[in-house]
Protein backbone atom coordinates (compact mmCIF):
# COMPACT_ATOMS: atom_id res chain seq x y z
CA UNK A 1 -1.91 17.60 -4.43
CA UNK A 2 -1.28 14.28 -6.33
CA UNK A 3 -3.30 11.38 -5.01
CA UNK A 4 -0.65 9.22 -5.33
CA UNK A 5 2.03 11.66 -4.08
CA UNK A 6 -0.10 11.89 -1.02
CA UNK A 7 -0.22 8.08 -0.90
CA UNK A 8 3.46 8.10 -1.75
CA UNK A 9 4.21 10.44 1.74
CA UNK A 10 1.86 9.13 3.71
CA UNK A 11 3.72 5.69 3.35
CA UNK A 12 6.92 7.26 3.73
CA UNK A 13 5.90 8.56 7.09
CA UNK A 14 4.75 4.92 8.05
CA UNK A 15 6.72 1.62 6.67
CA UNK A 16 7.90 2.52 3.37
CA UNK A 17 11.51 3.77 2.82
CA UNK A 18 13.35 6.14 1.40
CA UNK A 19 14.81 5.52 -2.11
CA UNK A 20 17.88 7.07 -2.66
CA UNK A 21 20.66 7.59 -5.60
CA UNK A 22 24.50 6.15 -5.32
CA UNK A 23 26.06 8.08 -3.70
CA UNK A 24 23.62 9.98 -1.44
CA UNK A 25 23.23 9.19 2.81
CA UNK A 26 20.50 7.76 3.91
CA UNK A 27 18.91 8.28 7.22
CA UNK A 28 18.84 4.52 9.49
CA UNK A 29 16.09 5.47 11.35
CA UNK A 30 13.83 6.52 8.64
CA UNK A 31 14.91 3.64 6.29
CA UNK A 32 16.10 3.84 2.52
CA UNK A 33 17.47 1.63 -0.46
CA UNK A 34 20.26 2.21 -2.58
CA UNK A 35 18.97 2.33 -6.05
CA UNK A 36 21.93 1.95 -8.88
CA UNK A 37 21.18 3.21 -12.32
CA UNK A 38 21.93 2.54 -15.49
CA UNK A 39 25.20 4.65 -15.34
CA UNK A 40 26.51 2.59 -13.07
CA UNK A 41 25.22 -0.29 -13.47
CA UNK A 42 27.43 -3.45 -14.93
CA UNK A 43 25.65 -6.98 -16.43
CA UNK A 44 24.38 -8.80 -12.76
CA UNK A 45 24.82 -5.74 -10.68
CA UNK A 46 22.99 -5.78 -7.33
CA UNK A 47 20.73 -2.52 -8.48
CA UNK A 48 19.20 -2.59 -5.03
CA UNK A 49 22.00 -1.69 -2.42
CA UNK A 50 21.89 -1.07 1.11
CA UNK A 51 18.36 -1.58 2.26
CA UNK A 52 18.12 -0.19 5.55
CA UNK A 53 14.38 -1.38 7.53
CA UNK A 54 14.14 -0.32 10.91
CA UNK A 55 13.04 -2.53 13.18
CA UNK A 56 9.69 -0.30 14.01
CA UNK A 57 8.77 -0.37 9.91
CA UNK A 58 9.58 -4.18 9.75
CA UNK A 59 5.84 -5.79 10.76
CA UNK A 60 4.18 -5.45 7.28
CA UNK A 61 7.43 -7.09 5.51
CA UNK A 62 7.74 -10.10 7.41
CA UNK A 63 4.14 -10.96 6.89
CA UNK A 64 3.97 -10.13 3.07
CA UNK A 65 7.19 -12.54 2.78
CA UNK A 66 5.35 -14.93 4.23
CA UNK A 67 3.19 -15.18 1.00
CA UNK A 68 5.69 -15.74 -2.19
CA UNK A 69 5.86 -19.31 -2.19
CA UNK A 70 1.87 -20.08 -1.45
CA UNK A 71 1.73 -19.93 -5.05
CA UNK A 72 2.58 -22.15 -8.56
CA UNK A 73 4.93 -20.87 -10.62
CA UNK A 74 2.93 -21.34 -14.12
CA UNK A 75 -0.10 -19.16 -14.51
CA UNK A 76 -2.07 -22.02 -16.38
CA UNK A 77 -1.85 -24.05 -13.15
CA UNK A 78 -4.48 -24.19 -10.58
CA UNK A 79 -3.78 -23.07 -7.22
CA UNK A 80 -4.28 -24.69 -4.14
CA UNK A 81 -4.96 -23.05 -1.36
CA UNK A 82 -4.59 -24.01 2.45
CA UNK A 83 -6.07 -23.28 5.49
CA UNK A 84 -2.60 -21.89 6.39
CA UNK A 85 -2.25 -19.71 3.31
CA UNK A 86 -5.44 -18.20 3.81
CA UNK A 87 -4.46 -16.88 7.47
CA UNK A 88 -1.28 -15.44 5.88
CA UNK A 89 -3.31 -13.73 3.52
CA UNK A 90 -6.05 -12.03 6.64
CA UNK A 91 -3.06 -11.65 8.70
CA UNK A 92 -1.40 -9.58 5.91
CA UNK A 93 -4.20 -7.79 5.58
CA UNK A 94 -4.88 -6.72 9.84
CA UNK A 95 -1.56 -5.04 9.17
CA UNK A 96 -2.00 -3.35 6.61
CA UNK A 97 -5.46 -2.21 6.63
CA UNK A 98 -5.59 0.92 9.01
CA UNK A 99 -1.83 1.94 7.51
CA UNK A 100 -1.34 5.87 6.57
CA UNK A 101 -1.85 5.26 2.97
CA UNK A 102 -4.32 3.05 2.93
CA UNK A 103 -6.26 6.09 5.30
CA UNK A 104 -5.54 8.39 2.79
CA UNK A 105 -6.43 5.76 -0.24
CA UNK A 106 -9.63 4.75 1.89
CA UNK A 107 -11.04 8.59 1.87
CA UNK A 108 -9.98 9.79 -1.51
CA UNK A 109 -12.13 6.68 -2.53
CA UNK A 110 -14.95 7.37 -0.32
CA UNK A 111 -14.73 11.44 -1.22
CA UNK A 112 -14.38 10.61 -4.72
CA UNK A 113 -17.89 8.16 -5.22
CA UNK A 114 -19.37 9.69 -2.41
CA UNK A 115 -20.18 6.57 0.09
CA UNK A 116 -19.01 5.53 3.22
CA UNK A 117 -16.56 3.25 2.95
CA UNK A 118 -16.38 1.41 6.57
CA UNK A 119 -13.06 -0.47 7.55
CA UNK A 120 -14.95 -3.69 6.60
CA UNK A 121 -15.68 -2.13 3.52
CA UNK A 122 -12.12 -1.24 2.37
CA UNK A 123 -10.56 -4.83 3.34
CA UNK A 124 -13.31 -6.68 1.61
CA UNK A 125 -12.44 -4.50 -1.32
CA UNK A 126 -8.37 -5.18 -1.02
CA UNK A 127 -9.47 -8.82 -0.87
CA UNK A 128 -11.30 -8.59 -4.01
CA UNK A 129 -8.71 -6.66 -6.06
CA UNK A 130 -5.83 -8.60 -4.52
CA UNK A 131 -6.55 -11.92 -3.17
CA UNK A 132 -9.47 -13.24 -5.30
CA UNK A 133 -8.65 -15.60 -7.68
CA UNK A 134 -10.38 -15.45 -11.35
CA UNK A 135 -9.98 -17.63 -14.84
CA UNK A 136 -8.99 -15.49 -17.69
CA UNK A 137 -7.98 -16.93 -20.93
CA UNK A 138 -7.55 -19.84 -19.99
CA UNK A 139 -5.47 -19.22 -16.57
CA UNK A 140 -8.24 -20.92 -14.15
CA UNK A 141 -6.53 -19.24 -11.05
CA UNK A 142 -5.57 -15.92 -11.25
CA UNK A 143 -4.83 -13.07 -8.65
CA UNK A 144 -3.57 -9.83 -8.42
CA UNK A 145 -0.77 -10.05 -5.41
CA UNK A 146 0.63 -13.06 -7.52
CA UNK A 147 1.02 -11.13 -10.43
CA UNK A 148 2.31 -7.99 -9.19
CA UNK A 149 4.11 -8.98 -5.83
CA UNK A 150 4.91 -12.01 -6.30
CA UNK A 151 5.90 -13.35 -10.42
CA UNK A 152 4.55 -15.61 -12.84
CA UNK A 153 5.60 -18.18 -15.48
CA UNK A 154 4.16 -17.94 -19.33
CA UNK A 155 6.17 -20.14 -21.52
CA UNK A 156 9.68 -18.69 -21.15
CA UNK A 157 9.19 -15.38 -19.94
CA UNK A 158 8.19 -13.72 -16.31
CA UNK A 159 4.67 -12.04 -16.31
CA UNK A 160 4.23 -9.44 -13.10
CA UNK A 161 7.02 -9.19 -10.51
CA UNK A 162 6.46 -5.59 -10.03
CA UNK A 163 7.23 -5.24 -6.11
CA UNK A 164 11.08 -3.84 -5.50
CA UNK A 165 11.40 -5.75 -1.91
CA UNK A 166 10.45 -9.21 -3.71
CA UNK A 167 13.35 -8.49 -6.53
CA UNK A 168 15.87 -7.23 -3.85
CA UNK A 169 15.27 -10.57 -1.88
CA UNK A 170 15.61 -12.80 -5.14
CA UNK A 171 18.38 -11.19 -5.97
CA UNK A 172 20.61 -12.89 -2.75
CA UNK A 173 18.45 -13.21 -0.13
CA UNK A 174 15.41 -15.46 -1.35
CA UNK A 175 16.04 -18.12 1.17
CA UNK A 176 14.71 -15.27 3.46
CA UNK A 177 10.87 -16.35 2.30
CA UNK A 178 11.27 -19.98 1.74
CA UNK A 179 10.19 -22.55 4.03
CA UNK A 180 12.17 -24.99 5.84
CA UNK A 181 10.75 -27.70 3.50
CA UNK A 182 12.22 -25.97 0.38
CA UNK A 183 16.03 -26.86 1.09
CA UNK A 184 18.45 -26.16 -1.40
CA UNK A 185 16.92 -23.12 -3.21
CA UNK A 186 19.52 -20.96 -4.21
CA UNK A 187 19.63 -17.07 -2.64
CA UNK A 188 20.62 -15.54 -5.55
CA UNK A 189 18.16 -16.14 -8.54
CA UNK A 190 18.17 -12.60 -10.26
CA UNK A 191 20.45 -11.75 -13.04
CA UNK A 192 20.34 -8.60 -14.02
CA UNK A 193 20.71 -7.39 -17.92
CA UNK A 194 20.50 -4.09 -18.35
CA UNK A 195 19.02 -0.60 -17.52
CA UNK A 196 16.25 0.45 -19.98
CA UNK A 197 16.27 4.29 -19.03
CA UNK A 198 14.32 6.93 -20.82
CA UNK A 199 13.77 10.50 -20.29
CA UNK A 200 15.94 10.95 -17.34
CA UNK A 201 14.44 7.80 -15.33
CA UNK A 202 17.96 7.52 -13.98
CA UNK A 203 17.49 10.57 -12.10
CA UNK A 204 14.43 9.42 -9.92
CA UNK A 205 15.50 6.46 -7.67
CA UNK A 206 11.43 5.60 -6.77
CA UNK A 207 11.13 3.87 -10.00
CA UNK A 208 13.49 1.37 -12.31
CA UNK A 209 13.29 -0.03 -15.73
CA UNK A 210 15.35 -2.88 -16.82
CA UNK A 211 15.51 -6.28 -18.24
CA UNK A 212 16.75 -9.19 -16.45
CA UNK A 213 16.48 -13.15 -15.91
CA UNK A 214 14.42 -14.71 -12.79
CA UNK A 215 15.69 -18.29 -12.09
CA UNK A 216 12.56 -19.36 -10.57
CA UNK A 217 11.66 -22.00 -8.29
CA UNK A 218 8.81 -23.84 -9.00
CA UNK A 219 7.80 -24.67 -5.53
CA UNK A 220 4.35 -26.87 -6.44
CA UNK A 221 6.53 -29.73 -8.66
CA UNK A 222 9.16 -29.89 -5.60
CA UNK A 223 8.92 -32.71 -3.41
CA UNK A 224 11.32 -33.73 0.12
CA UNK A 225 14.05 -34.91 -1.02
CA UNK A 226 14.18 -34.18 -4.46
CA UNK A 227 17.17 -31.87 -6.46
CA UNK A 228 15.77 -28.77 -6.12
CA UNK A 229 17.99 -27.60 -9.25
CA UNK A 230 15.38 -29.63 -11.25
CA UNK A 231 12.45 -27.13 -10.45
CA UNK A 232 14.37 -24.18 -11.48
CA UNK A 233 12.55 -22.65 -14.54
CA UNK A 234 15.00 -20.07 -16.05
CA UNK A 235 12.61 -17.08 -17.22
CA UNK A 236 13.17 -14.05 -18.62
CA UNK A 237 12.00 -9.78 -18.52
CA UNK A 238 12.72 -8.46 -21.25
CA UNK A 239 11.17 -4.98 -19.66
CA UNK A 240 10.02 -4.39 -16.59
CA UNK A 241 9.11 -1.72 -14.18
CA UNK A 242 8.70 -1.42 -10.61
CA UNK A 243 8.40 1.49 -7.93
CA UNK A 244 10.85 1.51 -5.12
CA UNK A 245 11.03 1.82 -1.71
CA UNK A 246 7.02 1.78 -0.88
CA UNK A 247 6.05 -0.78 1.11
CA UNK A 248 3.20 -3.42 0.36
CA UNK A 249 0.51 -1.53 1.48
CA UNK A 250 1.91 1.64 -0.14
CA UNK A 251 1.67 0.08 -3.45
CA UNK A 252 -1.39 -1.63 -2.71
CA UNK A 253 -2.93 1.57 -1.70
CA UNK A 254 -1.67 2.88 -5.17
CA UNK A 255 -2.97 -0.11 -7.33
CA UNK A 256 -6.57 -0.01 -5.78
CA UNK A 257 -6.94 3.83 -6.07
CA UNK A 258 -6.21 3.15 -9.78
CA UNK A 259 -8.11 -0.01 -10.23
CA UNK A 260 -11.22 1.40 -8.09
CA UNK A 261 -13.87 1.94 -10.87
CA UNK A 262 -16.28 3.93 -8.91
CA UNK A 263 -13.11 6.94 -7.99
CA UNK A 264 -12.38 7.06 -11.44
CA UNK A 265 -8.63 7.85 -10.11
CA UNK A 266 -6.26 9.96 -12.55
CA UNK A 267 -4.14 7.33 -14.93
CA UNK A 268 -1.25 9.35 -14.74
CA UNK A 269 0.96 10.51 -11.56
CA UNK A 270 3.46 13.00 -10.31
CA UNK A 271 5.31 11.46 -7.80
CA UNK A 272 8.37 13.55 -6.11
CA UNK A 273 8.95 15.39 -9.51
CA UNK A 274 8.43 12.82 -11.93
CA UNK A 275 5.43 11.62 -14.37
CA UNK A 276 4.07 8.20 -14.52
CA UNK A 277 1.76 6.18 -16.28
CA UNK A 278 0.08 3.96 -14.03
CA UNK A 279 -0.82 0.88 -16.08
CA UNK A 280 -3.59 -1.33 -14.37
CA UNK A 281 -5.67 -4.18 -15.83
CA UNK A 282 -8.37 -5.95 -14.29
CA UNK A 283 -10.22 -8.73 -14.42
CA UNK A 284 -12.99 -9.44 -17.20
CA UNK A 285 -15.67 -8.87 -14.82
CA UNK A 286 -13.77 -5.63 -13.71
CA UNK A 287 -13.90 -7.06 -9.96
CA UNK A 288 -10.28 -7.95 -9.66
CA UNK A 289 -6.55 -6.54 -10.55
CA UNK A 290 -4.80 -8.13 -13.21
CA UNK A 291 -1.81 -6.39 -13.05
CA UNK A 292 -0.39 -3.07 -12.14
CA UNK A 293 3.16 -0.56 -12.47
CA UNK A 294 4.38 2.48 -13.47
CA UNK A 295 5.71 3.50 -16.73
CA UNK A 296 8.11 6.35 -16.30
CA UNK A 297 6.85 9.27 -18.72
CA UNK A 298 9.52 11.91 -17.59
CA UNK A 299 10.30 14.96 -15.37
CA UNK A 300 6.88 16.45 -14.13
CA UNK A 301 6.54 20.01 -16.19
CA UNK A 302 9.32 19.59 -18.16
CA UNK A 303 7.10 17.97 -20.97
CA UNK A 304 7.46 14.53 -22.44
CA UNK A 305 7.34 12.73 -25.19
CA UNK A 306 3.50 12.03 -24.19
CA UNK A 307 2.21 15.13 -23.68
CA UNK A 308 1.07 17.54 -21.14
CA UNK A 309 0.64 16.65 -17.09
CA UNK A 310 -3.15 15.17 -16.57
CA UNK A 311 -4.81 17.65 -13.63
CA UNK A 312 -6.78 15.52 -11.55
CA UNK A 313 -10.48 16.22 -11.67
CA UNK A 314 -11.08 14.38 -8.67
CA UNK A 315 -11.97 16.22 -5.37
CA UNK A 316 -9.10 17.16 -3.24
CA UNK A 317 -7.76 15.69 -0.77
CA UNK A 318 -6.71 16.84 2.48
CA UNK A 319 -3.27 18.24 3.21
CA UNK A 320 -2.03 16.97 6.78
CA UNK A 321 -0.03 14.38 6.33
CA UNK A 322 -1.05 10.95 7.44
CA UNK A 323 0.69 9.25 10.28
CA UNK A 324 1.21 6.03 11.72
CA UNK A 325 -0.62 6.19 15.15
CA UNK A 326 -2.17 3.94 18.08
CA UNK A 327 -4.61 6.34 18.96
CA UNK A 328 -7.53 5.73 16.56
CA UNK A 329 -11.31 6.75 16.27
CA UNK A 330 -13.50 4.01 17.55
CA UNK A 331 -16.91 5.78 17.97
CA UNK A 332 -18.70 8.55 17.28
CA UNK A 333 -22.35 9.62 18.74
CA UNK A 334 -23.23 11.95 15.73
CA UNK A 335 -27.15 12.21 15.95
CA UNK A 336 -27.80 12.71 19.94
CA UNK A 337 -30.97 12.35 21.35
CA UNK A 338 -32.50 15.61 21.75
CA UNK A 339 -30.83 18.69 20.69
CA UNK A 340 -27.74 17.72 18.98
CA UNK A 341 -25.30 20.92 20.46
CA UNK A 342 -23.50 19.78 23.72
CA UNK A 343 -24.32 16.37 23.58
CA UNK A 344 -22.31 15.03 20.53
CA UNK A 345 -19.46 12.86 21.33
CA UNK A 346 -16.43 10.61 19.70
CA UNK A 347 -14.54 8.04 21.26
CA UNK A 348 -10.55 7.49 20.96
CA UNK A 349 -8.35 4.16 22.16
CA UNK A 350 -4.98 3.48 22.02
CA UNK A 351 -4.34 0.65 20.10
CA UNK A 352 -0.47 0.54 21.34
CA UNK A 353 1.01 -1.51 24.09
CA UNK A 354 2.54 2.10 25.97
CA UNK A 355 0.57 4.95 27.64
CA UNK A 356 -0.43 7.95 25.39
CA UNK A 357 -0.68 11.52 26.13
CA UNK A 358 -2.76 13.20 23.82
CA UNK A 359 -1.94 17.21 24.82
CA UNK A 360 -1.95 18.97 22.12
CA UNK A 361 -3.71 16.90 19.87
CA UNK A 362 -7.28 17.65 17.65
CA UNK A 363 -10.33 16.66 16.47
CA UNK A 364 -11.53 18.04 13.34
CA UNK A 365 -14.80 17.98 11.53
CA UNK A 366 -15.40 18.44 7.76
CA UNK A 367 -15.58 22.54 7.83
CA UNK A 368 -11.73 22.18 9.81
CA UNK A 369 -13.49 23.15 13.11
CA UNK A 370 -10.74 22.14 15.90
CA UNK A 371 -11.22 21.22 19.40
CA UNK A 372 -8.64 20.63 21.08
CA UNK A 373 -8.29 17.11 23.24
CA UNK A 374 -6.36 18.32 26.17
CA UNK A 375 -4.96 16.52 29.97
CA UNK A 376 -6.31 13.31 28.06
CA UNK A 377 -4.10 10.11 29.31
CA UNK A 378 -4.85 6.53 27.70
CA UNK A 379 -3.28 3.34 28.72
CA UNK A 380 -2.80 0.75 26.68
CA UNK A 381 -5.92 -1.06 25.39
CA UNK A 382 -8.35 1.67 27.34
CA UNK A 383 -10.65 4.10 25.35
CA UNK A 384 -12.61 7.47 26.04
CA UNK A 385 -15.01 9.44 24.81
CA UNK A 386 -15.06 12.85 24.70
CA UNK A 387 -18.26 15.23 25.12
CA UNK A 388 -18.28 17.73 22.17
CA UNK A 389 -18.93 20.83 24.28
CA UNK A 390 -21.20 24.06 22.03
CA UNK A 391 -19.75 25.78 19.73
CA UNK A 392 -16.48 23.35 19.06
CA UNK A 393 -16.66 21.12 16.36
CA UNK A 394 -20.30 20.15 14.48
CA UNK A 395 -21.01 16.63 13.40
CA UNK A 396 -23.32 17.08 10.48
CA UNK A 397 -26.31 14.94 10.11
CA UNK A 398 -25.69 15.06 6.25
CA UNK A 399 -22.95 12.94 6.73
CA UNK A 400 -19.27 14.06 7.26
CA UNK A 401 -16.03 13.14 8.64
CA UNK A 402 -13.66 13.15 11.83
CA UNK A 403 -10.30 13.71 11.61
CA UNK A 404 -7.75 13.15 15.23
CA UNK A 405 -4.56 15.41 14.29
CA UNK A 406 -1.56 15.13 16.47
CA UNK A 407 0.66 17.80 18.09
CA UNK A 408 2.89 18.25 15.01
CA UNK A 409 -0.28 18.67 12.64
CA UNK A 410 -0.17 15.62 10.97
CA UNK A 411 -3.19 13.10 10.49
CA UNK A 412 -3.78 10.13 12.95
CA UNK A 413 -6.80 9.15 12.07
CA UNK A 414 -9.47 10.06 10.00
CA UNK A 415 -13.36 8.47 9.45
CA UNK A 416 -16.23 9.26 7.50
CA UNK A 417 -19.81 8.49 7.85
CA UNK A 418 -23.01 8.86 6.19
CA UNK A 419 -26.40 10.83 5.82
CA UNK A 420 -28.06 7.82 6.90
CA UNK A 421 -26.15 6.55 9.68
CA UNK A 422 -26.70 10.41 11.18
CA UNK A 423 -30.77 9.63 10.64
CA UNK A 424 -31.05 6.69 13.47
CA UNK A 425 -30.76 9.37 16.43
CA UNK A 426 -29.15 8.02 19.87
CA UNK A 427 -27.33 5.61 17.57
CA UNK A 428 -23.27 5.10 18.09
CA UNK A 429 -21.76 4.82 14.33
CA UNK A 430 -18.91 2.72 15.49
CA UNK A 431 -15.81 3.20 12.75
């Protein structure tokens, strides 16, 4: 399967939502977004309709909103950054970090260059391709989540904007994000143009491309008291792109697949039966994402004006889907003193606030040798850890991975570890 497409489900099984044509139901308690095509669409239509968050998917979008107006509008301006900014950056990123697809992005990355790549690991490396700032042609303060979450100014036009919840909020509910000290901001500061649909793009609601005008507010000239009509920049898109319905760290997870250099990640996507060209630039010194979208390329086998479907090379992933889940790997005591057989072990907790039962749940090693975790109870907050009896599941000392599958089959948690943290025997690789 698809990378991405297994990003893409994973994150629709966690806090994404569905995106949906006019006309179609969507389901409240999974979540969707109305997405209105070019057919329908009239000059300044709402193309985002009916966005429908449940209350359970709702955590990672209040604290990515929470971010849009740390930042100055122009790109050739230098960004200030305070110590309350930087928390709302971490604190975006303890949400987001142990997410479904950013488990599934995690191990395709860590399959795909063959390291371990520890929790620490992975946010140090979504802090480096998102949060970082760089100077690039003359821009001394660049980052990616500006650029493709949030918007930028050069000269007239918009540069970025390529996240679907931050258009559906400018476009009537932008007061939703601004602080209390930015009175007088207008909600509504999109205005839409037109649909720029090619090769049945109007079909496939989890992508738009269309032109329209961002009436921006340049938050870093405003001061109390002050018209805020007089820090308005009026910019314009003449094309631009954006998936829809994945939440932040669904396209986050899909940008740093891409950008990782090391994984070496297909550049093209299938993504519920459509092709994509997933455009990413980075930084000069490669470190850091520049930007990143999709270009629609057209119905997946139907053949396009670009040629053939890439196969990816890269190894394949696993096929249980990922799950959101407060019962995580904490430990695992791979390389026992002694004879390894019998004496192995790995330790769960539950992360949530509400007992868990785990009957009928799974561990898994590498090979897809089950045992199953049976009459196992955990309160909130309280972990175990479970003796790996002969014959059940074998932690390699080559390295290898643990994977905790629920009762319906579907990934909770999944951790990898290496050749050489399986050499220090009696030593508890803690995940």
């Amino acid at each position: 399967m698809d990378i991405y497409q297994q990003i893409w489900d994973a994150d629709q099984t966690a806090n994404g939502v569905q995106p949906i044509l006019s006309g179609q139901d969507g389901d409240e308690a999974r979540g969707y977004v109305t997405v209105v095509t070019e057919a329908d669409a009239e000059e300044d239509t709402q193309i985002l309709q009916n966005v429908v968050i449940p209350d359970s998917k709702k955590q990672t979008y209040d604290r990515v909103l929470k971010l849009f107006d740390n930042y100055s509008l122009d790109e050739q301006e230098q960004e200030i950054e305070t110590p309350e900014e930087r928390q709302e950056v971490h604190d975006l990123l303890a949400a987001v970090i142990d997410t479904p697809p950013m488990q599934v992005a995690r191990e395709y990355v860590a399959n795909a260059t063959g390291t371990v790549i520890s929790r620490d690991r992975w946010y140090g490396v979504l802090l480096e391709h998102w949060f970082r700032t760089f100077s690039q042609g003359g821009d001394p303060a660049l980052t990616g989540f500006e650029h493709v979450f949030v918007g930028e100014q050069e000269g007239p036009k918009v540069q970025g904007y390529h996240f679907w919840y931050k258009y559906y909020l400018d476009d009537g509910l932008a007061t939703a994000y601004d602080r209390e000290n930015f009175p007088g901001f207008a909600d509504d500061r999109i205005a839409y143009v037109r649909g720029l649909y090619q090769n049945g793009q109007e079909d496939f609601p989890e992508s738009v491309t269309i032109s329209y005008k961002w009436h921006a507010p340049d938050y870093s000239r405003w001061s109390a008291g002050e018209n805020a009509a007089g820090v308005i920049r009026p910019l314009t898109k003449p094309v631009g792109g954006f998936f829809v319905g994945c939440s932040v760290e669904g396209l986050m997870a899909l940008g740093s697949v891409r950008a990782h250099l090391g994984a070496r990640a297909p550049k093209e996507a299938v993504i519920n039966g459509a092709r994509y060209d997933l455009k990413v630039f980075r930084s000069a010194n490669e470190q850091h994402i520049r930007t990143f979208y999709p270009v629609f390329l057209g119905r997946a086998g139907g053949g396009t004006v670009e040629g053939p479907a890439v196969t990816p090379t890269q190894p394949q992933q696993p096929q249980q889907p990922v799950v959101q889940s407060p019962i995580r790997i904490l430990a695992a005591l791979v390389n026992p003193l002694g004879d390894d057989p019998g004496q192995e072990t790995v330790t769960l907790i539950n992360t949530g606030s509400s007992q868990q039962s785990l009957e009928g749940w799974f561990l898994v090693d590498k090979m897809n040798h089950r045992f199953a975790v049976n009459e196992v109870k955990l309160d909130p907050g309280v972990a175990t850890t479970i003796l790996l009896p002969r014959n059940s599941i074998q932690l390699s000392n080559k390295g290898g991975e643990i994977r905790l599958v629920n009762r319906d089959g579907h990934t909770a948690h999944v951790v990898t570890y290496s050749k050489a943290q399986a050499s220090d025997q009696g030593r508890t690789i803690v995940f």
